[in-house]
Each structure stands twice: as structure tokens, then as C-alpha cells.
PDB file of N, CA and C in Angstrom:
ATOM      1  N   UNK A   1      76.641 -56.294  46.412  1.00  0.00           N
ATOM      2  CA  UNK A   1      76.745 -57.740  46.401  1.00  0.00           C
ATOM      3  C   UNK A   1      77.114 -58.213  44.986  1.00  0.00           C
ATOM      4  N   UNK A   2      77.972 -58.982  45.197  1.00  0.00           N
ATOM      5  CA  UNK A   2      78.593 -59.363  43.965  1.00  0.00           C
ATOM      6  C   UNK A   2      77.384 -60.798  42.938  1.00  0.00           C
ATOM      7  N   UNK A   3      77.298 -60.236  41.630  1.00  0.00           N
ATOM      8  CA  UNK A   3      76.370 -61.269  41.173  1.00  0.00           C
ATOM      9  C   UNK A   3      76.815 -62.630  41.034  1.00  0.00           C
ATOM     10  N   UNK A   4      76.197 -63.853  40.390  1.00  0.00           N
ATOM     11  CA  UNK A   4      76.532 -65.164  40.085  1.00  0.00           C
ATOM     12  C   UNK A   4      78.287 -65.128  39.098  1.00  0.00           C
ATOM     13  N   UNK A   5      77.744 -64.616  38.227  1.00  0.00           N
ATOM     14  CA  UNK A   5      78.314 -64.353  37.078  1.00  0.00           C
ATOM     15  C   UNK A   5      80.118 -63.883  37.369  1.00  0.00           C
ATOM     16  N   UNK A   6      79.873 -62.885  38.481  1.00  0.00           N
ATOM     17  CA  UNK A   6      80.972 -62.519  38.515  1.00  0.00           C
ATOM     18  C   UNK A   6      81.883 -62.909  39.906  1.00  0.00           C
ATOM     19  N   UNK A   7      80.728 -64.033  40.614  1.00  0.00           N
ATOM     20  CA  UNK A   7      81.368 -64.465  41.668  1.00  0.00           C
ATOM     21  C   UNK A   7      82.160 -66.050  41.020  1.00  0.00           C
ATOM     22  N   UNK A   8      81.513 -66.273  39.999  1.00  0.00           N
ATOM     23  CA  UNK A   8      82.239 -67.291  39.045  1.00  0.00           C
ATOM     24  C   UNK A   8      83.234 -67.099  38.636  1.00  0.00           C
ATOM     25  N   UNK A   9      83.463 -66.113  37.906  1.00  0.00           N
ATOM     26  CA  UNK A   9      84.930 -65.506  37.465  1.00  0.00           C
ATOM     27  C   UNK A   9      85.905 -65.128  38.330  1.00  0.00           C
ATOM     28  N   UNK A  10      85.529 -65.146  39.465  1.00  0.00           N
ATOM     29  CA  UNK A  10      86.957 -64.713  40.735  1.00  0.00           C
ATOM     30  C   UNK A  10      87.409 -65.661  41.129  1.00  0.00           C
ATOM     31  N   UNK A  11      86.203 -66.688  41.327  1.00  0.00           N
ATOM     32  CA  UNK A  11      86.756 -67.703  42.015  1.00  0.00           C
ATOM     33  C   UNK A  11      87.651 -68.725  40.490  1.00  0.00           C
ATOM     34  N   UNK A  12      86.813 -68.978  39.551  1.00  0.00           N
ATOM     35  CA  UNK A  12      87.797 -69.785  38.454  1.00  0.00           C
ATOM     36  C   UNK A  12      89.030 -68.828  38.190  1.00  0.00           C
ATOM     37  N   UNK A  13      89.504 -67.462  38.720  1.00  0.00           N
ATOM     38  CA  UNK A  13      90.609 -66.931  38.222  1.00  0.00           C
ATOM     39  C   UNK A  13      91.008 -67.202  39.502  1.00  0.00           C
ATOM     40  N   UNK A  14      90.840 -67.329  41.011  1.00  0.00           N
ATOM     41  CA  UNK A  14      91.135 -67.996  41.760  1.00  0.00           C
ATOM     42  C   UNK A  14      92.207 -69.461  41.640  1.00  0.00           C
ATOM     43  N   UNK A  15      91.335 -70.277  41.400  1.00  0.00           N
ATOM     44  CA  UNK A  15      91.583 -71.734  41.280  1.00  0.00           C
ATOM     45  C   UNK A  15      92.931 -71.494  40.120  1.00  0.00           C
ATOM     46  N   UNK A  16      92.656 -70.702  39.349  1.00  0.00           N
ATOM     47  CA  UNK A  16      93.930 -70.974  38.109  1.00  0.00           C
ATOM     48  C   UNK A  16      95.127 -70.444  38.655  1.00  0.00           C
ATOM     49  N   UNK A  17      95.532 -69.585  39.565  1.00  0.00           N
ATOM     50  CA  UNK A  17      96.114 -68.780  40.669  1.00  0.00           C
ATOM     51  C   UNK A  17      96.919 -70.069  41.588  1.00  0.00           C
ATOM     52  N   UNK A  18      95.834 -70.338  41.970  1.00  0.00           N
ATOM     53  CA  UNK A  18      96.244 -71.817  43.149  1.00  0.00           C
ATOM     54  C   UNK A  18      96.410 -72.876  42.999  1.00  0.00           C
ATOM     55  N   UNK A  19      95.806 -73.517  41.370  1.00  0.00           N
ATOM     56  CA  UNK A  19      96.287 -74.764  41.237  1.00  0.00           C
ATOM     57  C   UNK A  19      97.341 -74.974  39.857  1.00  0.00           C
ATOM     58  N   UNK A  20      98.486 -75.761  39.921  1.00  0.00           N
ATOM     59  CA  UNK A  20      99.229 -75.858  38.924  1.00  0.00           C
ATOM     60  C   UNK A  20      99.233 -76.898  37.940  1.00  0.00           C
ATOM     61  N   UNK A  21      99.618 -76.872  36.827  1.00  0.00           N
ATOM     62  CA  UNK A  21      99.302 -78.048  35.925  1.00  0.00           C
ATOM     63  C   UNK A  21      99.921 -79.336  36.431  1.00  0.00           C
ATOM     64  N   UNK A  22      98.997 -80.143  36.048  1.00  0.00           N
ATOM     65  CA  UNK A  22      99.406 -81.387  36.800  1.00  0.00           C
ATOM     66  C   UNK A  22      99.118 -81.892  38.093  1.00  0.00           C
ATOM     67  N   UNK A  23      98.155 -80.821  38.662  1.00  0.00           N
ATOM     68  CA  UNK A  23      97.652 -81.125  40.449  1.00  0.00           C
ATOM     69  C   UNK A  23      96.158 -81.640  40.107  1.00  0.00           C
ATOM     70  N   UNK A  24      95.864 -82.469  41.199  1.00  0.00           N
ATOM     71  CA  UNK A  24      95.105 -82.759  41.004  1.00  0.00           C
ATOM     72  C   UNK A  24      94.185 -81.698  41.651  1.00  0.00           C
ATOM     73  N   UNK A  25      92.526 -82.115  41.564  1.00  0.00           N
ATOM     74  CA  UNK A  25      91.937 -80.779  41.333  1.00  0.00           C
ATOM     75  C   UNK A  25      90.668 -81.783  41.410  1.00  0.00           C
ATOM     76  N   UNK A  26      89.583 -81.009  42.181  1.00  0.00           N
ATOM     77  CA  UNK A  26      88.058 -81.760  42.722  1.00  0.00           C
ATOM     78  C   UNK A  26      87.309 -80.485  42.854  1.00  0.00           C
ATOM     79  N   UNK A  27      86.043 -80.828  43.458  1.00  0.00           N
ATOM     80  CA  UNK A  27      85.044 -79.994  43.716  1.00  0.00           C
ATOM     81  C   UNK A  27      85.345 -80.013  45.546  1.00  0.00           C
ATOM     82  N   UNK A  28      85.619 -80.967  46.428  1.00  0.00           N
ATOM     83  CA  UNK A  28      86.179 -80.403  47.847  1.00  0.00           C
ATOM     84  C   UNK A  28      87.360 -79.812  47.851  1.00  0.00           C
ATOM     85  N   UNK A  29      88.157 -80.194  46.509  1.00  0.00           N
ATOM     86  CA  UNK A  29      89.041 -79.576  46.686  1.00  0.00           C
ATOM     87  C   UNK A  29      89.145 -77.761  46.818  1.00  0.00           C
ATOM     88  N   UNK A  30      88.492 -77.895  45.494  1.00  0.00           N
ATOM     89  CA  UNK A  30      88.318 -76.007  45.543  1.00  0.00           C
ATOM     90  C   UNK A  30      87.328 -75.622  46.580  1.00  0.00           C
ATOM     91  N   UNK A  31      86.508 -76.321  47.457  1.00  0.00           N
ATOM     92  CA  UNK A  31      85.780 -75.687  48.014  1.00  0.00           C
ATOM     93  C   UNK A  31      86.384 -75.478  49.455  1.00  0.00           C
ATOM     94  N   UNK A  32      87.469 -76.495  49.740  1.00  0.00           N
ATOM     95  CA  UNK A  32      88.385 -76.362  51.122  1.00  0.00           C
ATOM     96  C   UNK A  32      89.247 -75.063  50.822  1.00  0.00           C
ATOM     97  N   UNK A  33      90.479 -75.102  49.461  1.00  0.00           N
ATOM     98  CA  UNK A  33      91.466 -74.243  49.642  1.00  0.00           C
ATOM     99  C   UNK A  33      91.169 -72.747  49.082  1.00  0.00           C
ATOM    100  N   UNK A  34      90.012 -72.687  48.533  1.00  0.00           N
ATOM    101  CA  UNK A  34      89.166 -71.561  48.275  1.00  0.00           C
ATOM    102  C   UNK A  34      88.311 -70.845  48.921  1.00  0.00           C
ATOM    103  N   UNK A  35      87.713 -71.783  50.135  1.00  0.00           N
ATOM    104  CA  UNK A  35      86.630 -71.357  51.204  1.00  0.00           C
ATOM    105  C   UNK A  35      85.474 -70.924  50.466  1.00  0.00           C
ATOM    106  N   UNK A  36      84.670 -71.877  49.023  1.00  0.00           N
ATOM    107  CA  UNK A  36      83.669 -71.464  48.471  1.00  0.00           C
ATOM    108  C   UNK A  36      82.795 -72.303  48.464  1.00  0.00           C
ATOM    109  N   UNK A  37      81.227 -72.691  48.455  1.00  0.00           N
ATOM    110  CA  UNK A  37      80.437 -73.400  48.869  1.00  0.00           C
ATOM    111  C   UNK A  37      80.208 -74.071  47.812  1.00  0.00           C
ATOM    112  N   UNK A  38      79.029 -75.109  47.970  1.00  0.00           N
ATOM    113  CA  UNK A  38      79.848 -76.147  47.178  1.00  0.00           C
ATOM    114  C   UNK A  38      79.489 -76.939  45.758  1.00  0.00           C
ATOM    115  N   UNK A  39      77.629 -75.428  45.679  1.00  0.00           N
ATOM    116  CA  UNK A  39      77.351 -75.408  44.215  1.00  0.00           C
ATOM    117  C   UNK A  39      78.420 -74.705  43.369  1.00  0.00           C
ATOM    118  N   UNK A  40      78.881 -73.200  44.389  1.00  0.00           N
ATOM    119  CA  UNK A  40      79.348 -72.594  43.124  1.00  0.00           C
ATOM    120  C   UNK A  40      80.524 -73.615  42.607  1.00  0.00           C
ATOM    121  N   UNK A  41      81.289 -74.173  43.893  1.00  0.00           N
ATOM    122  CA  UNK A  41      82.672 -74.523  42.911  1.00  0.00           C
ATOM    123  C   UNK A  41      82.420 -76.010  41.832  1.00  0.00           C
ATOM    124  N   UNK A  42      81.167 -76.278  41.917  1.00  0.00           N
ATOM    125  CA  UNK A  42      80.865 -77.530  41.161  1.00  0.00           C
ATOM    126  C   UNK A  42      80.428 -76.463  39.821  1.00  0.00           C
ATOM    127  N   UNK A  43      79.970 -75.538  39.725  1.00  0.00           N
ATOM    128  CA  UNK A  43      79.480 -74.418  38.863  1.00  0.00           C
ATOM    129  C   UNK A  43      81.162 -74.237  37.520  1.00  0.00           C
ATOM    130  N   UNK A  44      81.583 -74.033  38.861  1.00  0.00           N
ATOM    131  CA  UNK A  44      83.112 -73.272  38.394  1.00  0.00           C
ATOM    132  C   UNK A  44      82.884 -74.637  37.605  1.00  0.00           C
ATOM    133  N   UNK A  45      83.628 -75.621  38.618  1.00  0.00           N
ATOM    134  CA  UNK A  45      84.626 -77.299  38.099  1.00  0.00           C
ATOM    135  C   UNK A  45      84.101 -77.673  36.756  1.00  0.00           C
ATOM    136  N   UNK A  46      82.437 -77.439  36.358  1.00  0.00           N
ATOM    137  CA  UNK A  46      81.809 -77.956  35.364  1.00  0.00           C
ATOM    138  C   UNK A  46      82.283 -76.991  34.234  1.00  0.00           C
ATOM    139  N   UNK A  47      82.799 -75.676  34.246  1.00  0.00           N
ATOM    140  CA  UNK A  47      82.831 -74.798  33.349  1.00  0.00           C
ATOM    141  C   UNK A  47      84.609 -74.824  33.003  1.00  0.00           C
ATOM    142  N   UNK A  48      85.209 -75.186  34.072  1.00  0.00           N
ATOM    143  CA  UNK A  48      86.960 -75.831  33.974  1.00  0.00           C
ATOM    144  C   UNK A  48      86.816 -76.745  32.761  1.00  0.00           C
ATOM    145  N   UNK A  49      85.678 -78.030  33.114  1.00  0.00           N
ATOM    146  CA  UNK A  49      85.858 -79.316  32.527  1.00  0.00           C
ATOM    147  C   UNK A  49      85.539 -78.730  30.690  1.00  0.00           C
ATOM    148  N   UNK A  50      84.277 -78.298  30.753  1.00  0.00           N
ATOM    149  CA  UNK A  50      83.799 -77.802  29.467  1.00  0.00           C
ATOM    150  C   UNK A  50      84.680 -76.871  28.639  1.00  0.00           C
ATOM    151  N   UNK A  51      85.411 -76.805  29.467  1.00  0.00           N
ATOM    152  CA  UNK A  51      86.567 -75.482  28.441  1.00  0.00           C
ATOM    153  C   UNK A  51      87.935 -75.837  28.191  1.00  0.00           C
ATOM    154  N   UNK A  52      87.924 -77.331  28.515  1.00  0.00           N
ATOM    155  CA  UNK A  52      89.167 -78.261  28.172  1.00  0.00           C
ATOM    156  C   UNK A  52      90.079 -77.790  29.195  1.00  0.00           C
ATOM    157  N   UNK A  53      90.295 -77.421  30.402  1.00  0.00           N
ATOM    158  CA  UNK A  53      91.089 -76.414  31.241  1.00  0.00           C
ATOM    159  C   UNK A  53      91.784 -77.812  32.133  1.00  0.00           C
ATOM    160  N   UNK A  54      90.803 -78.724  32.466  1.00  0.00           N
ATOM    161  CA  UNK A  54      90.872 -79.641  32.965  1.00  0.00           C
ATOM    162  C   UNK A  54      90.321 -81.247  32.852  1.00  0.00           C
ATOM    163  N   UNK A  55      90.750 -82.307  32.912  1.00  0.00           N
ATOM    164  CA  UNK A  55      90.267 -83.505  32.616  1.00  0.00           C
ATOM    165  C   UNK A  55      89.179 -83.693  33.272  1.00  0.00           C
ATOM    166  N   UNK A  56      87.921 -84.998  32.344  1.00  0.00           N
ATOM    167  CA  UNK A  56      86.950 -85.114  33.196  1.00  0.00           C
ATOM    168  C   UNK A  56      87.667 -85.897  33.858  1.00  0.00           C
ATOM    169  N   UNK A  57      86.603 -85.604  35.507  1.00  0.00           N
ATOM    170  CA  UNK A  57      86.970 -87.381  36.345  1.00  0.00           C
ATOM    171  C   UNK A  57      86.896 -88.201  35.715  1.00  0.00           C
ATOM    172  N   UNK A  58      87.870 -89.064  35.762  1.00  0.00           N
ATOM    173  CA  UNK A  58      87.619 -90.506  35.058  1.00  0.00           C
ATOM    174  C   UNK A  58      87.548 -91.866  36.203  1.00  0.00           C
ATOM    175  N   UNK A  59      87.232 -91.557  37.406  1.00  0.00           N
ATOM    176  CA  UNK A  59      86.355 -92.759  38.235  1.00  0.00           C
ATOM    177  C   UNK A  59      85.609 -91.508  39.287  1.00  0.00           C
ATOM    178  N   UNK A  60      85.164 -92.602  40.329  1.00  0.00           N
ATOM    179  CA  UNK A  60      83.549 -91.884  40.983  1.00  0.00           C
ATOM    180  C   UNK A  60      84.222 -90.873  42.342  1.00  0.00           C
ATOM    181  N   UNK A  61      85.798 -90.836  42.263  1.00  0.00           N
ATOM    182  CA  UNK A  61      85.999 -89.998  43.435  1.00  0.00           C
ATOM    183  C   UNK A  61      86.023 -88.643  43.458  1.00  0.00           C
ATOM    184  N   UNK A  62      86.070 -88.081  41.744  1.00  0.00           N
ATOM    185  CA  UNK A  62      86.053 -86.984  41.074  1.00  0.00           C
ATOM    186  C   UNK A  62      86.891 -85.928  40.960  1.00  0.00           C
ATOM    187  N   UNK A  63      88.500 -86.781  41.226  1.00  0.00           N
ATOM    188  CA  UNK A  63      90.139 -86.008  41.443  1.00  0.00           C
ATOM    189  C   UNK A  63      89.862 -85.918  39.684  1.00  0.00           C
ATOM    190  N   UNK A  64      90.372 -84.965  39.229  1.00  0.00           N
ATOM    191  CA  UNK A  64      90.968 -84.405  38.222  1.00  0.00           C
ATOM    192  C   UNK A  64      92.332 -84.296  37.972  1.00  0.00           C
ATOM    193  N   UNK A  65      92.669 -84.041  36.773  1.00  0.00           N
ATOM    194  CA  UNK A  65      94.163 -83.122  36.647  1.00  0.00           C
ATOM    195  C   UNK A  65      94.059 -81.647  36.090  1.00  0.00           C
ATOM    196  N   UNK A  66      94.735 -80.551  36.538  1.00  0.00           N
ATOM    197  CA  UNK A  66      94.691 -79.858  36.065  1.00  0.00           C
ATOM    198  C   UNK A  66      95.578 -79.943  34.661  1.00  0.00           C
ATOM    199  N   UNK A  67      95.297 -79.294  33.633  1.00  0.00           N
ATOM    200  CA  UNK A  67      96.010 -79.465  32.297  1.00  0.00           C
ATOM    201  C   UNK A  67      96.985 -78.359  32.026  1.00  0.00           C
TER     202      UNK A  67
END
């Protein structure tokens, strides 16, 4: 069984795979076209945002851009 740690890293090398700069980009989002539930991809999205990868939401619907 795959741990936290490294089920994080597949899926954010995932998402960078599937989404292109300039798309927009959410937490249903990755959790629909990824099929991942819906702490981890808020896990991932928070560690996207913190690593400058992606913009914060800037209103309450929580679309992003990818950068």
C-alpha cells in the first residue's frame, strides 16, 4: 500500500501531466479528472498553491490558474 507521502507525489505529478498553463484548476477539478478523493487533492492543491505552481483562488468558487 502506497503511503501518504507518496500517494501525494503521483497524483501532483499527475495533475502537472494533465493540466496546462493557463487552465484553470480546483480541488473538484482534480478530484473528477484524476479520480482522487477529496482530502488528498485539497492536500495536493494546498502544496501546488504554496510552491507558487499555481494562483491562490482569488473568489469563493476556488478555480485557479495554472501558472
Amino acid at each position: 500500500m502506497e503511503s501518504d507521502k507518496s500517494k501525494e507525489e503521483s497524483l501532483r505529478k499527475y495533475i502537472l501531466f494533465l493540466f496546462k498553463s493557463g487552465d484553470d484548476i480546483s480541488v473538484p477539478l482534480i478530484q473528477r479528472r484524476c479520480k482522487s478523493g477529496y482530502f488528498l487533492s485539497q492536500r495536493v492543491f494546498e502544496s501546488l498553491v504554496s510552491d507558487e505552481l499555481i494562483d491562490k483562488p482569488k473568489n469563493t468558487n476556488g478555480i485557479s490558474k495554472l501558472k
